[in-house]
C-alpha atoms as a PDB file:
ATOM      1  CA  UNK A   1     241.114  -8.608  36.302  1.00  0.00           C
ATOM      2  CA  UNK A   2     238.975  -6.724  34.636  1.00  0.00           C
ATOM      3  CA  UNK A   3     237.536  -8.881  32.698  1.00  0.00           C
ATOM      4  CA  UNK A   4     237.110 -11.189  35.611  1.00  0.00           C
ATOM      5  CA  UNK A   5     234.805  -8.344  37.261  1.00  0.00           C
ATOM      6  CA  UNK A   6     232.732  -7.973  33.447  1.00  0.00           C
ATOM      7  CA  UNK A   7     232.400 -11.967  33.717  1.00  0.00           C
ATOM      8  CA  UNK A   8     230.684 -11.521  37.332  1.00  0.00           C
ATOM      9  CA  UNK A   9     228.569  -9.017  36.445  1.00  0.00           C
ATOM     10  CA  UNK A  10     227.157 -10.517  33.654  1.00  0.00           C
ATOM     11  CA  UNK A  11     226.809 -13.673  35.550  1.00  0.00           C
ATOM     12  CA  UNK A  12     224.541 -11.818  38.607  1.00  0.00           C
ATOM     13  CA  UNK A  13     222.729 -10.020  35.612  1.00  0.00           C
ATOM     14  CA  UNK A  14     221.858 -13.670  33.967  1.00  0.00           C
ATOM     15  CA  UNK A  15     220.613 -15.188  37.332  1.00  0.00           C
ATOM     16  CA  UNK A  16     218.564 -12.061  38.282  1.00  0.00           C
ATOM     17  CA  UNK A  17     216.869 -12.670  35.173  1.00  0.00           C
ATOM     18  CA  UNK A  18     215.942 -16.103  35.528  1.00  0.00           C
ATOM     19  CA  UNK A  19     215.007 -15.804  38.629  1.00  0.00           C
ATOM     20  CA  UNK A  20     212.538 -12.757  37.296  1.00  0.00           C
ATOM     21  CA  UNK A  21     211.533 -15.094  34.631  1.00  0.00           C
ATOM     22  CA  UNK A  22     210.807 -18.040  36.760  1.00  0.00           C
ATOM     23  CA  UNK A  23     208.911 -15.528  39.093  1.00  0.00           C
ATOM     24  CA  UNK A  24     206.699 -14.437  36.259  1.00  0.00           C
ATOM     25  CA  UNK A  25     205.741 -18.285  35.057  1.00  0.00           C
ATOM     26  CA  UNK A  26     204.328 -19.162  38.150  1.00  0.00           C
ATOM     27  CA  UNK A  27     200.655 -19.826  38.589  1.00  0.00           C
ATOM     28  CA  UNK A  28     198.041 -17.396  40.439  1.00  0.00           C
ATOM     29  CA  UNK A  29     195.463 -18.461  41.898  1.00  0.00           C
ATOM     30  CA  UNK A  30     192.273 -18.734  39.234  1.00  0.00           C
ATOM     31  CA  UNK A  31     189.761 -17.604  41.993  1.00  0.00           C
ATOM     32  CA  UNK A  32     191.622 -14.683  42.597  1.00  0.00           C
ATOM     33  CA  UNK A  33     190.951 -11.575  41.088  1.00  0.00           C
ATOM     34  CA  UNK A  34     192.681  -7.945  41.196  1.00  0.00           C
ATOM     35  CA  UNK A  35     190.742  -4.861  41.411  1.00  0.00           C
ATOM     36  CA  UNK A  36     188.560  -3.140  43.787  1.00  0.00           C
ATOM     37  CA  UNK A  37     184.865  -2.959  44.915  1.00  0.00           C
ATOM     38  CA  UNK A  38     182.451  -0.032  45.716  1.00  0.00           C
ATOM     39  CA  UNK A  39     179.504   0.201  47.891  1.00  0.00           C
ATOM     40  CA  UNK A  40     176.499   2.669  49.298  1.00  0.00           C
ATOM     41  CA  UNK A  41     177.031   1.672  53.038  1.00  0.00           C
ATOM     42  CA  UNK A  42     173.953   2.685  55.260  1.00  0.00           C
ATOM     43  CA  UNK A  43     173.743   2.714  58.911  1.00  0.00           C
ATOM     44  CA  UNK A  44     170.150   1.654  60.092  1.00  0.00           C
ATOM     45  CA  UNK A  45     168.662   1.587  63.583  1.00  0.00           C
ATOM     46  CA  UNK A  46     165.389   1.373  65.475  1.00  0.00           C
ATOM     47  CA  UNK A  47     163.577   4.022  66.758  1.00  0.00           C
ATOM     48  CA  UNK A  48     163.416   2.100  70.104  1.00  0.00           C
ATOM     49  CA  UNK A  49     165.858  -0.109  71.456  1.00  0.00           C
ATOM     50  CA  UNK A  50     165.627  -3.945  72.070  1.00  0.00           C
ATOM     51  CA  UNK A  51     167.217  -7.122  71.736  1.00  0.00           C
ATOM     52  CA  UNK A  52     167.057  -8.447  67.894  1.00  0.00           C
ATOM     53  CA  UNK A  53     164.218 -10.913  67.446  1.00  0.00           C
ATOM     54  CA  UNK A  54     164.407 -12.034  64.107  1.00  0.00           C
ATOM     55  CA  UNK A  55     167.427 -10.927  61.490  1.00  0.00           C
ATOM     56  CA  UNK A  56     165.586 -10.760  57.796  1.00  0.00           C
ATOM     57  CA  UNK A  57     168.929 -10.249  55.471  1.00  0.00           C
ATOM     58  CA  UNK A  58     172.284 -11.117  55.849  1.00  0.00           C
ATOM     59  CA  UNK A  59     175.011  -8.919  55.826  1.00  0.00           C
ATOM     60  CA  UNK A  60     175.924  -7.554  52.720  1.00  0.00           C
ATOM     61  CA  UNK A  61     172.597  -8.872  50.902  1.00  0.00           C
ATOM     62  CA  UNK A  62     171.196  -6.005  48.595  1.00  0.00           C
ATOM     63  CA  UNK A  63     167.942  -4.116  50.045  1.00  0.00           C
ATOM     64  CA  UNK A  64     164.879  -2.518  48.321  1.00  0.00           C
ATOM     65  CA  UNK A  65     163.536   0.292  50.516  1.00  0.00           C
ATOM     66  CA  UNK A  66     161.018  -0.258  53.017  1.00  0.00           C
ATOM     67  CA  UNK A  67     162.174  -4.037  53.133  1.00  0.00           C
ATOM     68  CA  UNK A  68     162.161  -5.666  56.274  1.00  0.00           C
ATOM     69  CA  UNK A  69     165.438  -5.317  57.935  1.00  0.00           C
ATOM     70  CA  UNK A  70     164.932  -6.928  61.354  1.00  0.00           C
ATOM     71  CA  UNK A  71     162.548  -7.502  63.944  1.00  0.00           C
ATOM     72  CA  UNK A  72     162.818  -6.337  67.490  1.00  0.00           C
ATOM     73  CA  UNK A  73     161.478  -8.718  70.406  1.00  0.00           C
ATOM     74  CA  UNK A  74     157.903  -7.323  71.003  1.00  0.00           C
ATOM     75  CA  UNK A  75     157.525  -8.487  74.923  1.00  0.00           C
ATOM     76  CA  UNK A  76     159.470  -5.844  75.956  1.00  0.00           C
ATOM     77  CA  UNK A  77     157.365  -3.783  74.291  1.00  0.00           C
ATOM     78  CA  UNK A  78     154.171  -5.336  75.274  1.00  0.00           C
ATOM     79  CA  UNK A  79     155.962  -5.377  79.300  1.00  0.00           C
ATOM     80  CA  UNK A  80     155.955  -1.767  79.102  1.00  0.00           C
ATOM     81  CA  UNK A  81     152.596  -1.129  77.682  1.00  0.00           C
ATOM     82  CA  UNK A  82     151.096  -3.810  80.814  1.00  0.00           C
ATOM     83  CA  UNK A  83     153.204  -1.783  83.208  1.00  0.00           C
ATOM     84  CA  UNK A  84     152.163   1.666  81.703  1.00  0.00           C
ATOM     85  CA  UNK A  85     148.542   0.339  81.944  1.00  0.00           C
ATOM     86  CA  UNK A  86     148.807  -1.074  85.454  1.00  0.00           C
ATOM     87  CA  UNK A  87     150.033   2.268  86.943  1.00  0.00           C
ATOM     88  CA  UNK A  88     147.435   4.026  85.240  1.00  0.00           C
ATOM     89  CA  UNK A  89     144.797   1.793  86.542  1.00  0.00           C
ATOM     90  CA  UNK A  90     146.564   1.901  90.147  1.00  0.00           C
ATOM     91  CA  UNK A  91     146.532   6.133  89.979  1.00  0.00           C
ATOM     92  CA  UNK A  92     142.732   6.071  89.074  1.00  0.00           C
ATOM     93  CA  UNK A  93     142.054   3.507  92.284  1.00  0.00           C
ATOM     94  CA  UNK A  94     143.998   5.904  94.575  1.00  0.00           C
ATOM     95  CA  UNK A  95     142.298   8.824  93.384  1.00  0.00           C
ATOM     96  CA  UNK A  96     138.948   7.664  93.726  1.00  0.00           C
ATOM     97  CA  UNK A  97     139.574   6.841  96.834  1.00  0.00           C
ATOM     98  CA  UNK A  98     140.981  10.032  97.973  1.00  0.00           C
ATOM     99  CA  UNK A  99     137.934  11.411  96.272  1.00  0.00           C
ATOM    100  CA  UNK A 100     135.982   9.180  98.370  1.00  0.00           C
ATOM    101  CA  UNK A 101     137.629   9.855 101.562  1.00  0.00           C
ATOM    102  CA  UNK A 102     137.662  13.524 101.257  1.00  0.00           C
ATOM    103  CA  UNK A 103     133.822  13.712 100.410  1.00  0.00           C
ATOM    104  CA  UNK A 104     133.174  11.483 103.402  1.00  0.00           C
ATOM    105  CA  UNK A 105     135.336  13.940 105.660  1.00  0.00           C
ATOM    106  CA  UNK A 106     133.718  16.912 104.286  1.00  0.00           C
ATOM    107  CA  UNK A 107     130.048  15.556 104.844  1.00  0.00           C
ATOM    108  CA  UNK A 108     131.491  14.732 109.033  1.00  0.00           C
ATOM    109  CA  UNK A 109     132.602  18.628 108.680  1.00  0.00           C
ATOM    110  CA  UNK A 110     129.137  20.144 107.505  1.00  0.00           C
ATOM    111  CA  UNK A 111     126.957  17.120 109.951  1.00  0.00           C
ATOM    112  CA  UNK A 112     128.778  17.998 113.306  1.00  0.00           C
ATOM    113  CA  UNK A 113     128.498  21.963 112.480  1.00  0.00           C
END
């Protein structure tokens, strides 16, 4: 009985190591490689915001400072000036003619008096 128990164990022992062996003889994968990677990451935005024109790298690409990153679109940019410029224009008209109007309705004052 015993012995019968000594056979069995020995037996389970054998097959667990074939089945290690024949686990260790198979064939990985030759573009496959172990290990581990480091990197600097860097978080860069704009100083303004807008929609990305033009993208000058791809992603994970290695950088030289002061390279070109990306390009924002510029008519925003050149939508905001025209606007800026309009209004300014628009003020100046509406002040010279207040300026205009309240000169004329000082000189009434002073011609009826």
């Amino acid at each position: 009985m015993q012995s019968d128990l000594h056979r069995r164990r020995t037996e389970r022992i054998a097959l667990a190591c074939a089945l290690l062996a024949l686990a260790a003889c198979t064939r990985t994968d030759p573009d496959r490689f172990s290990g581990y990677a480091e990197a600097d990451l860097v978080y860069v935005a704009p100083a303004i915001g807008g929609r990305v024109e033009k993208l000058a790298v791809e992603r994970g690409a290695r950088v030289q400072a002061g390279q070109l990153l990306f390009e924002l679109e510029r008519d925003p940019e050149s939508l905001a000036r025209a606007t800026a410029a309009a209004r300014a224009e628009g003020a100046a008209a509406q002040t010279a003619t207040c300026a205009r109007a309240s000169a004329s309705t000082s000189s009434e004052r002073s011609s009826s008096s």
